[in-house]
C-alpha atoms as a PDB file:
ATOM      1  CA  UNK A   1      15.411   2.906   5.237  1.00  0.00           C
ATOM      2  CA  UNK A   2      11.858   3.288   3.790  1.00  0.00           C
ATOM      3  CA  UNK A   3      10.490  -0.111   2.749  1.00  0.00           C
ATOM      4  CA  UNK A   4      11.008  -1.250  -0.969  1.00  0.00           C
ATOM      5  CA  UNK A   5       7.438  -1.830  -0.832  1.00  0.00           C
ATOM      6  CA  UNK A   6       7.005   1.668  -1.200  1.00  0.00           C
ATOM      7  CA  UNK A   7       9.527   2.735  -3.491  1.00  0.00           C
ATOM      8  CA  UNK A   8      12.373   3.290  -0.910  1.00  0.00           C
ATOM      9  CA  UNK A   9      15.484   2.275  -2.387  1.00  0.00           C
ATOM     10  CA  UNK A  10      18.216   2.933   0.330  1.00  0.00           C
ATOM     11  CA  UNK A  11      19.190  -0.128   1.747  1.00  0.00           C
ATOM     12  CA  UNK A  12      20.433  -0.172   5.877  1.00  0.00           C
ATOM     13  CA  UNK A  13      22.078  -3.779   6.109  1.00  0.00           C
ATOM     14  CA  UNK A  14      21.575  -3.562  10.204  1.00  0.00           C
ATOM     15  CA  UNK A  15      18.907  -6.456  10.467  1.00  0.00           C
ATOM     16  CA  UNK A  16      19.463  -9.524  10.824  1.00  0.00           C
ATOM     17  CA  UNK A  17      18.558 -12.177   8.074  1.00  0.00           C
ATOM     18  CA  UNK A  18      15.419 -13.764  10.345  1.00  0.00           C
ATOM     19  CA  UNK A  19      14.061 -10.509  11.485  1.00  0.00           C
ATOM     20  CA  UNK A  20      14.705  -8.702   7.763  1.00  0.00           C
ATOM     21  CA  UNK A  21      12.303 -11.539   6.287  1.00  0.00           C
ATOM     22  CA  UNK A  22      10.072 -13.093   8.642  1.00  0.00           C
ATOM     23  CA  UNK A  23       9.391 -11.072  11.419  1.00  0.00           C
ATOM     24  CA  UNK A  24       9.390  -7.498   9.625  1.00  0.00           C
ATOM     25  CA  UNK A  25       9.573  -8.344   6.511  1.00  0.00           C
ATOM     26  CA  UNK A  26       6.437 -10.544   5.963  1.00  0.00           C
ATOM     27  CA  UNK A  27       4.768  -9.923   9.566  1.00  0.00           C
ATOM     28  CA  UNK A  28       5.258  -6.178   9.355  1.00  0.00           C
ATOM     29  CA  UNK A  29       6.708  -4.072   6.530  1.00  0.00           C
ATOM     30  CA  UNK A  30       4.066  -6.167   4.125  1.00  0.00           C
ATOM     31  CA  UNK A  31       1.180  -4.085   5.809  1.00  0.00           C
ATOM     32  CA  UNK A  32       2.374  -0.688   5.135  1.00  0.00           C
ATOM     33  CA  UNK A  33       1.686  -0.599   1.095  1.00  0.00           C
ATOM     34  CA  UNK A  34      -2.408  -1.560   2.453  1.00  0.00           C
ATOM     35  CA  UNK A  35      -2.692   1.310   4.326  1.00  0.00           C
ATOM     36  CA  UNK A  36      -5.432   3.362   3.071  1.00  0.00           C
ATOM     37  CA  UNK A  37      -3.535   6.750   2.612  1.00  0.00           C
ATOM     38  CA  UNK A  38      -0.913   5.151   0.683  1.00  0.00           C
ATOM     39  CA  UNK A  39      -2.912   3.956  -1.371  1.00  0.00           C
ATOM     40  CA  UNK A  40      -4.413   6.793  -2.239  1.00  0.00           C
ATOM     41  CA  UNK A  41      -1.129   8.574  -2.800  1.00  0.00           C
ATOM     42  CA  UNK A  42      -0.360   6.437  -5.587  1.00  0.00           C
ATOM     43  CA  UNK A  43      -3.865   5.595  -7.709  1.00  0.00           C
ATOM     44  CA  UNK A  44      -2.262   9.585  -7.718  1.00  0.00           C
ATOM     45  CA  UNK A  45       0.514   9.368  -8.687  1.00  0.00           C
ATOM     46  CA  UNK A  46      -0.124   6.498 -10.830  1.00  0.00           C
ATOM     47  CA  UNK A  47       0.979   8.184 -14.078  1.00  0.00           C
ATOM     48  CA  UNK A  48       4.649   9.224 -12.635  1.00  0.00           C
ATOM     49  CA  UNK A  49       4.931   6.069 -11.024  1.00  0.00           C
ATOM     50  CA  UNK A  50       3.530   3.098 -13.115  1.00  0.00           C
ATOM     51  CA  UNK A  51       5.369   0.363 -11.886  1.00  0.00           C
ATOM     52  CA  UNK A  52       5.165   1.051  -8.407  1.00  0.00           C
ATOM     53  CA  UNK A  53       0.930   1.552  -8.558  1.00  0.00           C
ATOM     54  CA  UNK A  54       0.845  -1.786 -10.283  1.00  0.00           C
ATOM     55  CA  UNK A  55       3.339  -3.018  -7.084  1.00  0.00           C
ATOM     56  CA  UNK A  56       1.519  -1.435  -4.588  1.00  0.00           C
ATOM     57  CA  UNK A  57      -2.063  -2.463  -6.000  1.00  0.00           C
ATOM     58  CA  UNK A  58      -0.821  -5.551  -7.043  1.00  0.00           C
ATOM     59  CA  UNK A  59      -3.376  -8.231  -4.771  1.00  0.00           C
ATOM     60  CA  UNK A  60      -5.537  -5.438  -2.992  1.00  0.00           C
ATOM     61  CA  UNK A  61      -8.854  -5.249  -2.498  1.00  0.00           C
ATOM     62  CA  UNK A  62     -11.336  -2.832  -4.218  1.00  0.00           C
ATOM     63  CA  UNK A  63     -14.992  -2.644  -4.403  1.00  0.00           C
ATOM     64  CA  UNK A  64     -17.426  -2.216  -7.657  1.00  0.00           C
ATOM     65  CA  UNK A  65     -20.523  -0.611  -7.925  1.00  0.00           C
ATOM     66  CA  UNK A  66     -22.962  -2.195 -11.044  1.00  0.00           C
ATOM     67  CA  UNK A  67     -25.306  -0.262 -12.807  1.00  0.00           C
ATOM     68  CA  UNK A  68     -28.057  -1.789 -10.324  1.00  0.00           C
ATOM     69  CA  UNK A  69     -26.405  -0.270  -7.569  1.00  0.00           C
ATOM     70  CA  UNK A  70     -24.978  -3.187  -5.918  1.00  0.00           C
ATOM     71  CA  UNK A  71     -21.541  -3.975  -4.747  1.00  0.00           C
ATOM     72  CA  UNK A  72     -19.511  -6.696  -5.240  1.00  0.00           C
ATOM     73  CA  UNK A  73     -15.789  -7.199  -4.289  1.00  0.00           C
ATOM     74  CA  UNK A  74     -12.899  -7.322  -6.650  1.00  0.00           C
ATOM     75  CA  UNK A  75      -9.445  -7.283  -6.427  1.00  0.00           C
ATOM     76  CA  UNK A  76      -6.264  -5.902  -8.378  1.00  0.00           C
ATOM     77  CA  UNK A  77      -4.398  -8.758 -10.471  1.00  0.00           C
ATOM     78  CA  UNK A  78      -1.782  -8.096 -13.203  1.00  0.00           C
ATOM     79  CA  UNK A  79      -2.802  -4.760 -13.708  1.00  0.00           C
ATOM     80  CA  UNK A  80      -6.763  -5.582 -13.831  1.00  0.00           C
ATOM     81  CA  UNK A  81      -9.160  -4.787 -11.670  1.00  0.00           C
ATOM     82  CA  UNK A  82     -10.911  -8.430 -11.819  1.00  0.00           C
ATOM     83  CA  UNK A  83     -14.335  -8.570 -10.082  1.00  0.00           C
ATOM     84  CA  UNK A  84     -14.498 -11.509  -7.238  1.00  0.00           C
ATOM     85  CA  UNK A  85     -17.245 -14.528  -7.460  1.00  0.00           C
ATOM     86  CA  UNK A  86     -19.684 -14.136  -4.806  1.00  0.00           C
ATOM     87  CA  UNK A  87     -22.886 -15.829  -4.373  1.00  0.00           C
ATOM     88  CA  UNK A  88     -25.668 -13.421  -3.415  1.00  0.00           C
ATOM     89  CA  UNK A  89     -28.401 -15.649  -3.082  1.00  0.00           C
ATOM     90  CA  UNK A  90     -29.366 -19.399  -3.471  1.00  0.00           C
ATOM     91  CA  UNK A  91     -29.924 -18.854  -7.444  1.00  0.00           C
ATOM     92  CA  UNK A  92     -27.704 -15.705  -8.067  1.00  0.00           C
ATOM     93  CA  UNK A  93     -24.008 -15.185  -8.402  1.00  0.00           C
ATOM     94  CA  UNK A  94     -22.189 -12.405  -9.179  1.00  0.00           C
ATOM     95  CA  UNK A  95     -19.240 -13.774 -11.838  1.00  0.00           C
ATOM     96  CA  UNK A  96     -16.751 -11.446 -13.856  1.00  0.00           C
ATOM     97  CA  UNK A  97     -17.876 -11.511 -17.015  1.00  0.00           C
ATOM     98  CA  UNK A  98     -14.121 -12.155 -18.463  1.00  0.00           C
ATOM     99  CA  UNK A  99     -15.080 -15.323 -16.319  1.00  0.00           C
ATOM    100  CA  UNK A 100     -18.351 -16.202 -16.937  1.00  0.00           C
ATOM    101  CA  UNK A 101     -18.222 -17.989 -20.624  1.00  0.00           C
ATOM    102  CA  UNK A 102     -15.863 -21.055 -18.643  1.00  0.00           C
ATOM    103  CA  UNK A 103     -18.501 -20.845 -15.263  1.00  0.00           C
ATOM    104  CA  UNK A 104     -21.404 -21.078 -17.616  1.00  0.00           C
ATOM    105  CA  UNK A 105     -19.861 -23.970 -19.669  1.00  0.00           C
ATOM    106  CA  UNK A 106     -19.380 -26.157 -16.562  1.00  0.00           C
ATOM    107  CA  UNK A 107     -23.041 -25.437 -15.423  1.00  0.00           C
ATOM    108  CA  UNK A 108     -24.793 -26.161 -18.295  1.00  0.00           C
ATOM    109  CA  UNK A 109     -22.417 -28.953 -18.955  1.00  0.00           C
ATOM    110  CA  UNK A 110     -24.183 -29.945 -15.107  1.00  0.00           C
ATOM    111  CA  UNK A 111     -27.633 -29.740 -16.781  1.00  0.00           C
ATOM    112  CA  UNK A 112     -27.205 -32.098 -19.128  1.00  0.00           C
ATOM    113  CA  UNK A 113     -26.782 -29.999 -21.916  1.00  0.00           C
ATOM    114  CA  UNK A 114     -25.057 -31.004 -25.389  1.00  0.00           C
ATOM    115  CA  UNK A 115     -21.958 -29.468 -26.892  1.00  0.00           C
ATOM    116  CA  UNK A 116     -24.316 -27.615 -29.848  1.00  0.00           C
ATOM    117  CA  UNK A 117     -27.319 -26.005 -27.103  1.00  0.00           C
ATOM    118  CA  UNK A 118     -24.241 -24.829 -25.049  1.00  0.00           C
ATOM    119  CA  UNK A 119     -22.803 -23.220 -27.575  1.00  0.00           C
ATOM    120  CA  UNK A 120     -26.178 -21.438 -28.820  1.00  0.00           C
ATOM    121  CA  UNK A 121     -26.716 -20.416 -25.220  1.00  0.00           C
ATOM    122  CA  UNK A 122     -23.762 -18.418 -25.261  1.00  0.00           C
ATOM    123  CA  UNK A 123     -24.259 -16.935 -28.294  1.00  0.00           C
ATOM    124  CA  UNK A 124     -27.875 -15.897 -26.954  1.00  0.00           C
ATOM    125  CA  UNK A 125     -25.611 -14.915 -23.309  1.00  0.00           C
ATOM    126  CA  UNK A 126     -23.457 -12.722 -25.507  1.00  0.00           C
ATOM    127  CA  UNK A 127     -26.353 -10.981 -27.799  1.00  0.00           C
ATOM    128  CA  UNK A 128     -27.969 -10.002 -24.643  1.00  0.00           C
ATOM    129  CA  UNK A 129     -27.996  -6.425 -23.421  1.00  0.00           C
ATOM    130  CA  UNK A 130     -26.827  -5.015 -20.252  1.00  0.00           C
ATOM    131  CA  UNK A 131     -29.487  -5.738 -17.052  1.00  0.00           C
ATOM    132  CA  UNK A 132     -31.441  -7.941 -19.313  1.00  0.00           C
ATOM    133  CA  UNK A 133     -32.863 -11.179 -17.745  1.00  0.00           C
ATOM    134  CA  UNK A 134     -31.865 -14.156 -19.893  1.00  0.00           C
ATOM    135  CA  UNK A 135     -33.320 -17.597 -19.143  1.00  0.00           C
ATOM    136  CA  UNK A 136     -30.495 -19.941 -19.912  1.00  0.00           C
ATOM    137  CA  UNK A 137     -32.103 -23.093 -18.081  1.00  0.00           C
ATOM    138  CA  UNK A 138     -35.238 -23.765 -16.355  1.00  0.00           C
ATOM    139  CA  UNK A 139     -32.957 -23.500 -12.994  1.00  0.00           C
ATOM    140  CA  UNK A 140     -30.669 -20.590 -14.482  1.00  0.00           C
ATOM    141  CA  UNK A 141     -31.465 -16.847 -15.299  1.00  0.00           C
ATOM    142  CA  UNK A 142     -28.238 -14.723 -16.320  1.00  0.00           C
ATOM    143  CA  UNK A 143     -28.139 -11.043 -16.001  1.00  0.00           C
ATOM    144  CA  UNK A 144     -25.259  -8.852 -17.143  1.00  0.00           C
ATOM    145  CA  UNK A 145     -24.207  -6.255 -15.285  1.00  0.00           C
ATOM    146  CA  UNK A 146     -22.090  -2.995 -16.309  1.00  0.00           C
ATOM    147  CA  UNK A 147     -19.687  -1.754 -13.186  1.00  0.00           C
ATOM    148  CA  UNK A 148     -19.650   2.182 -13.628  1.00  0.00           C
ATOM    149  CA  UNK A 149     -17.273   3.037 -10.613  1.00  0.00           C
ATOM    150  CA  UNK A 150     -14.029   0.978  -8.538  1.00  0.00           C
ATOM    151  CA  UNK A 151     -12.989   1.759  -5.401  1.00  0.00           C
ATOM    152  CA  UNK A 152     -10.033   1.034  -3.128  1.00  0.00           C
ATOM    153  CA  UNK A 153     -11.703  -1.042  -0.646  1.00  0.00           C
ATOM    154  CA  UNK A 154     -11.938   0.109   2.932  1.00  0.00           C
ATOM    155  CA  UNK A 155      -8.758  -0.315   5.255  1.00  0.00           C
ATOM    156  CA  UNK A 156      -6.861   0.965   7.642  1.00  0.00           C
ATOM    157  CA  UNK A 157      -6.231   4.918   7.767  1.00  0.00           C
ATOM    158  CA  UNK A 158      -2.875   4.813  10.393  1.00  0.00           C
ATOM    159  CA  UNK A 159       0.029   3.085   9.548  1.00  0.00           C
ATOM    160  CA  UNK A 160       1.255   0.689  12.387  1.00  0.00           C
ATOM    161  CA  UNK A 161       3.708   2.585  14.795  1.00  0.00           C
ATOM    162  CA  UNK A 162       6.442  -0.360  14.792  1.00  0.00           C
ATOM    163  CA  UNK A 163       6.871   0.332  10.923  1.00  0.00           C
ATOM    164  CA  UNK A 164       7.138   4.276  11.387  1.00  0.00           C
ATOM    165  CA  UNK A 165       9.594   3.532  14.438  1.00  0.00           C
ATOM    166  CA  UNK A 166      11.507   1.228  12.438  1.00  0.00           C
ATOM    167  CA  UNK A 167      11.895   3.911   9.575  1.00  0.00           C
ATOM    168  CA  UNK A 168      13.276   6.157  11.759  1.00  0.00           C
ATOM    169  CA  UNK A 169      15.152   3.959  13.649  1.00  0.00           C
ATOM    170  CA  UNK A 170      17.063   2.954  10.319  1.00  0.00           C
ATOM    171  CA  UNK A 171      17.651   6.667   9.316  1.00  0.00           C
ATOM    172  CA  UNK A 172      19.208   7.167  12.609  1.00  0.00           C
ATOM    173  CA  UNK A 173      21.532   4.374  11.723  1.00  0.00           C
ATOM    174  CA  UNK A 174      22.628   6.026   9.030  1.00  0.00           C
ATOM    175  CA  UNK A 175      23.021   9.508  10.846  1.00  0.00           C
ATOM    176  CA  UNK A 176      24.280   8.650  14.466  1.00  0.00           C
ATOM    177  CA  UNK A 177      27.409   6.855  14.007  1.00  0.00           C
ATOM    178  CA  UNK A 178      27.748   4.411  17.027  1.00  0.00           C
ATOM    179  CA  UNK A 179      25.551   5.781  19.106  1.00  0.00           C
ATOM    180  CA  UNK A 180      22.725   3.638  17.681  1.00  0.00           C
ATOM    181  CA  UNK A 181      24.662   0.719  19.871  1.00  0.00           C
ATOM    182  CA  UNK A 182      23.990   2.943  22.963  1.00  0.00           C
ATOM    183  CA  UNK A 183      21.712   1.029  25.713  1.00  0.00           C
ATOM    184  CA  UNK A 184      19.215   3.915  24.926  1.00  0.00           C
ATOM    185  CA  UNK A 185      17.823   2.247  21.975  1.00  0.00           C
ATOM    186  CA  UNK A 186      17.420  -1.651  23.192  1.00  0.00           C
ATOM    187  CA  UNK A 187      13.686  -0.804  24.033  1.00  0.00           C
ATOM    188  CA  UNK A 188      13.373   1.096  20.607  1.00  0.00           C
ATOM    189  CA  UNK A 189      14.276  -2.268  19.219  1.00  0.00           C
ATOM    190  CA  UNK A 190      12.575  -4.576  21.360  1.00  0.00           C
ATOM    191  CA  UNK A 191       9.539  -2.525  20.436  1.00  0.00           C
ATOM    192  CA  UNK A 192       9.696  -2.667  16.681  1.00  0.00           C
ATOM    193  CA  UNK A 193      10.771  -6.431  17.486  1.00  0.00           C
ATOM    194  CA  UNK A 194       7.832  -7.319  19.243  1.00  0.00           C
ATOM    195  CA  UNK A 195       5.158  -4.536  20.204  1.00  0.00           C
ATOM    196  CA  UNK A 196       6.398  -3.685  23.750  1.00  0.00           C
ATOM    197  CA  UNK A 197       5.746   0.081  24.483  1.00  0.00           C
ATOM    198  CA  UNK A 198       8.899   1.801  24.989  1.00  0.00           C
ATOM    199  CA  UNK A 199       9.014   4.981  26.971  1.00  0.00           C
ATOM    200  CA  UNK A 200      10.972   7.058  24.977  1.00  0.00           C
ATOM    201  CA  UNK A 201       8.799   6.547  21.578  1.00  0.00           C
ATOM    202  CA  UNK A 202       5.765   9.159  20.889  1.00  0.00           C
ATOM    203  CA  UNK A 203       4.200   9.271  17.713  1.00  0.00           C
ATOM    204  CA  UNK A 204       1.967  11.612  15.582  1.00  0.00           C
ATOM    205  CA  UNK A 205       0.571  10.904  12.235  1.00  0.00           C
ATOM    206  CA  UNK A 206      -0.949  13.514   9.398  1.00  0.00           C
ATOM    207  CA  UNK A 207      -2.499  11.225   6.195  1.00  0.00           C
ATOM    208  CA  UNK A 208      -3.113  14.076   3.735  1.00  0.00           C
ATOM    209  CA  UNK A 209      -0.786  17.279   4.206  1.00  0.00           C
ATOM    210  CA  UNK A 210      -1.115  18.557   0.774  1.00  0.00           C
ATOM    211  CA  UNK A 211      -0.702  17.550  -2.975  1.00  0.00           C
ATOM    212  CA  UNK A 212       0.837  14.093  -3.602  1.00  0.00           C
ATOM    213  CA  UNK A 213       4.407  14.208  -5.062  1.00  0.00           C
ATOM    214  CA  UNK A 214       6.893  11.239  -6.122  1.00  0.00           C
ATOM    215  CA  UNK A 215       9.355  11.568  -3.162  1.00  0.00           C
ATOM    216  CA  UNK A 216       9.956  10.455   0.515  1.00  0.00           C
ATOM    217  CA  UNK A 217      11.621  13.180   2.409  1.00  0.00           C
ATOM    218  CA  UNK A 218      13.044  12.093   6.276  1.00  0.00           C
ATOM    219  CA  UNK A 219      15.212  13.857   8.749  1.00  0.00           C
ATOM    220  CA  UNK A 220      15.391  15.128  12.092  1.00  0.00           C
ATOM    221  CA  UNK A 221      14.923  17.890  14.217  1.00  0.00           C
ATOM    222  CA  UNK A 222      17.677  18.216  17.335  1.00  0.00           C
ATOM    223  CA  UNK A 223      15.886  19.547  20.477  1.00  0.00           C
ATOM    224  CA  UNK A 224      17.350  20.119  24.096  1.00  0.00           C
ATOM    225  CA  UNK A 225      15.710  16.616  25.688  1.00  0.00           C
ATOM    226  CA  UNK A 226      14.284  15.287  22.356  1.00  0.00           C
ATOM    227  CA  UNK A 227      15.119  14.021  18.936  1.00  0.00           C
ATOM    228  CA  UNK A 228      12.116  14.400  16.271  1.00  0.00           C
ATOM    229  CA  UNK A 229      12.095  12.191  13.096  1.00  0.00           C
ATOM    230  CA  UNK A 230       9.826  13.504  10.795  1.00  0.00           C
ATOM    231  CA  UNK A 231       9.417  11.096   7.399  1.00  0.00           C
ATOM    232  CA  UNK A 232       7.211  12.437   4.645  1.00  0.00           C
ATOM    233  CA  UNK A 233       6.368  10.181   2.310  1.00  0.00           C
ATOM    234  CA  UNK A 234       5.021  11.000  -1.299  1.00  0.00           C
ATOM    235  CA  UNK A 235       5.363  14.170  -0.450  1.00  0.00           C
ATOM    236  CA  UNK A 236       2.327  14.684   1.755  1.00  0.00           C
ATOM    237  CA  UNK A 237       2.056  11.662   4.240  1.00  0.00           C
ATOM    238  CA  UNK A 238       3.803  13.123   7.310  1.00  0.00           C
ATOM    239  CA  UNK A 239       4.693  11.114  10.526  1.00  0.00           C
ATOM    240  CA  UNK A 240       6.827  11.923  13.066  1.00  0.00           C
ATOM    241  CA  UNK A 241       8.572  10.131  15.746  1.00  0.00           C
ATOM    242  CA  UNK A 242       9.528  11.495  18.993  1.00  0.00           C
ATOM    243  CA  UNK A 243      12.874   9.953  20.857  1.00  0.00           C
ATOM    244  CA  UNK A 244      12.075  11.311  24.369  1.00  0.00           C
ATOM    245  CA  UNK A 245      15.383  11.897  26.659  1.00  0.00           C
ATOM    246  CA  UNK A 246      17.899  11.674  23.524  1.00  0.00           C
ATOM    247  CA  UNK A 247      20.194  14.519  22.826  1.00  0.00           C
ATOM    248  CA  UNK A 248      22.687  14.571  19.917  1.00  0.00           C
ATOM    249  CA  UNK A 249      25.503  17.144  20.261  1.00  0.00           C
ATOM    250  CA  UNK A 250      25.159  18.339  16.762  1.00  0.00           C
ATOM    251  CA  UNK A 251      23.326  20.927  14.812  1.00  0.00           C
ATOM    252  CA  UNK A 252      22.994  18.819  11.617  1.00  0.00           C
ATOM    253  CA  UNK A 253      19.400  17.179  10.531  1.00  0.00           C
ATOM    254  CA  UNK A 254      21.053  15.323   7.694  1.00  0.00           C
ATOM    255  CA  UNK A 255      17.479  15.619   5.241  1.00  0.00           C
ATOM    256  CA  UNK A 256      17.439  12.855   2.871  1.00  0.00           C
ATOM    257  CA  UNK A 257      15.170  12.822   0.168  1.00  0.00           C
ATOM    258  CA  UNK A 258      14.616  10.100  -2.217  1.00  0.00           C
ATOM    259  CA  UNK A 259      13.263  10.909  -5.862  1.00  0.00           C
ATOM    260  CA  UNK A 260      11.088   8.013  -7.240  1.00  0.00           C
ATOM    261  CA  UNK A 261      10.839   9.130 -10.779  1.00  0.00           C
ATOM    262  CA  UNK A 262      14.248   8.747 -10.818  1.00  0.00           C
ATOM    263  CA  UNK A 263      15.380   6.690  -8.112  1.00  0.00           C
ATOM    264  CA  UNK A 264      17.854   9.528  -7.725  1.00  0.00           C
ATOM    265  CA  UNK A 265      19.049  10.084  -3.841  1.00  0.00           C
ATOM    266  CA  UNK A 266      19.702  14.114  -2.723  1.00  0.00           C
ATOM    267  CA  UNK A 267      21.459  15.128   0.751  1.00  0.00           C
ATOM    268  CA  UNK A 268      21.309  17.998   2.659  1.00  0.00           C
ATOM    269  CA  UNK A 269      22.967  18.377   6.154  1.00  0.00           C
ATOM    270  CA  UNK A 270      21.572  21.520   7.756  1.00  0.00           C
ATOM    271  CA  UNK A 271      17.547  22.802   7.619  1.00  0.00           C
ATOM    272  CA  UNK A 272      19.305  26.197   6.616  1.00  0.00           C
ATOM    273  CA  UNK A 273      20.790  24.418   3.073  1.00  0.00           C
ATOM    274  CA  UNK A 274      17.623  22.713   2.727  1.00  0.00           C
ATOM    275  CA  UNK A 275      15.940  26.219   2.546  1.00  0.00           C
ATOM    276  CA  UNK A 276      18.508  27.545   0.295  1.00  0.00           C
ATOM    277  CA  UNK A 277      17.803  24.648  -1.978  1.00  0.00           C
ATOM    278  CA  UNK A 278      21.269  23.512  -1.314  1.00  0.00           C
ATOM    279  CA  UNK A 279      21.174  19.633  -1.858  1.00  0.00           C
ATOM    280  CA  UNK A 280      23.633  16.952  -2.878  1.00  0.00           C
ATOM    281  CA  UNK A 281      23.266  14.851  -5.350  1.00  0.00           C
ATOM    282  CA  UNK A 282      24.635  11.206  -4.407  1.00  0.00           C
END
């Protein structure tokens, strides 16, 4: 219902192998852990959830800042934050320096050096201080670098409306009964299918709406000529999905939360119990 990516653990079997694994899976549901906010929400909540930050992180891009002020990129890779090779200029490259004693072996290996002068140049490499210039060759001058500060690099800020659509398209599953099979919803599906606008779909997103927490939180809200999904995830990331022209004869909003800590799964069928604190425990 909410991808595994994230931590959801509920499982709707409703998809079809090919569209489960290629088209959502790896063309669609893979995007939603890179999403900015998300992020966020669990560097956060990294603590509660350890496993799932090192998940989530796993691959994605960050950026450094050296005690020169520059920037570099790096990237997240079993549970390191591992600074990327980048050339700067024609005679400077930026190299991780849990990297750098194999990179500088091969170059001075290149300038003809013998086994004994590359080993006292690394000695002299590692003696150096921090932002020191140190002539290695007469075509090579190393300079170490300390990175004070990481940060999640840049990216996207709204989560793509197929994968919202598709969460609440799944919890609906679970909630409607056979009505999901009603003609209604063939353009919800070819839309999180393939992109085509449906009319009945209206969407709202809210990034930050408060302190992070280790749930998701999704149910729905029964108007006269509208259904409203509302999904919450980690507790503060709200979006809500509007089913235009859809009524449901029933005053139940069936609120599902799912704990991460956990992975425990509580009910509650009305807004009213929800109030009262009235959930089940399943």
């Amino acid at each position: 219902m909410i991808p595994e990516s994230l931590g959801g653990f509920v499982e709707v079997n409703l998809q079809c192998a090919k569209c489960n694994n290629d088209s959502l899976g790896s063309k669609l549901i893979s995007k939603a852990k890179k999403i900015y906010p998300i992020r966020l929400a669990i560097r956060s909540l990294k603590s509660e959830l350890p496993k799932l930050f090192k998940s989530i992180e796993e691959g994605q891009l960050y950026t450094a800042k050296s005690s020169d002020e520059s920037i570099i990129p790096a990237f997240f890779k079993n549970g390191k934050i591992i600074t990327k090779a980048k050339k700067v200029s024609d005679n400077m490259i930026n190299i991780d320096i849990r990297d750098v004693e194999e990179n500088l072996r091969r170059l001075l290996k290149k300038e003809g050096l013998s086994e004994n002068e590359i080993e006292e140049k690394l000695i002299k490499f590692h003696e150096q201080g921090s932002d020191e210039p140190i002539k290695l060759t007469n075509r090579h001058t190393i300079v170490k670098r300390r990175f004070l500060n990481w940060f999640p690099a840049a990216s996207a800020t709204n989560m793509d409306n197929r994968i919202i659509a598709l969460m609440a398209y799944n919890y609906l599953c679970i909630t409607t009964g056979e009505m999901i099979f009603d003609e209604y919803f063939d353009s919800v599906r070819e839309y999180i299918k393939s992109g085509i606008i449906s009319k009945y779909l209206q969407f709202e997103q809210f990034p930050y709406n408060g302190p992070y927490k280790p749930y998701h939180k999704i149910y729905r809200e029964n108007k006269s000529d509208e259904i409203i999904v509302t999904i919450v995830l980690f507790g503060s990331i709200v979006y809500k999905v509007r089913f235009m022209n859809l009524r449901i004869m029933t005053d139940d909003n069936y609120i599902i939360i799912q704990e991460l800590v956990d992975k425990k799964l509580y009910f509650a069928q009305t807004i009213q119990e929800a109030k009262k604190g009235l959930y089940y425990f399943i």
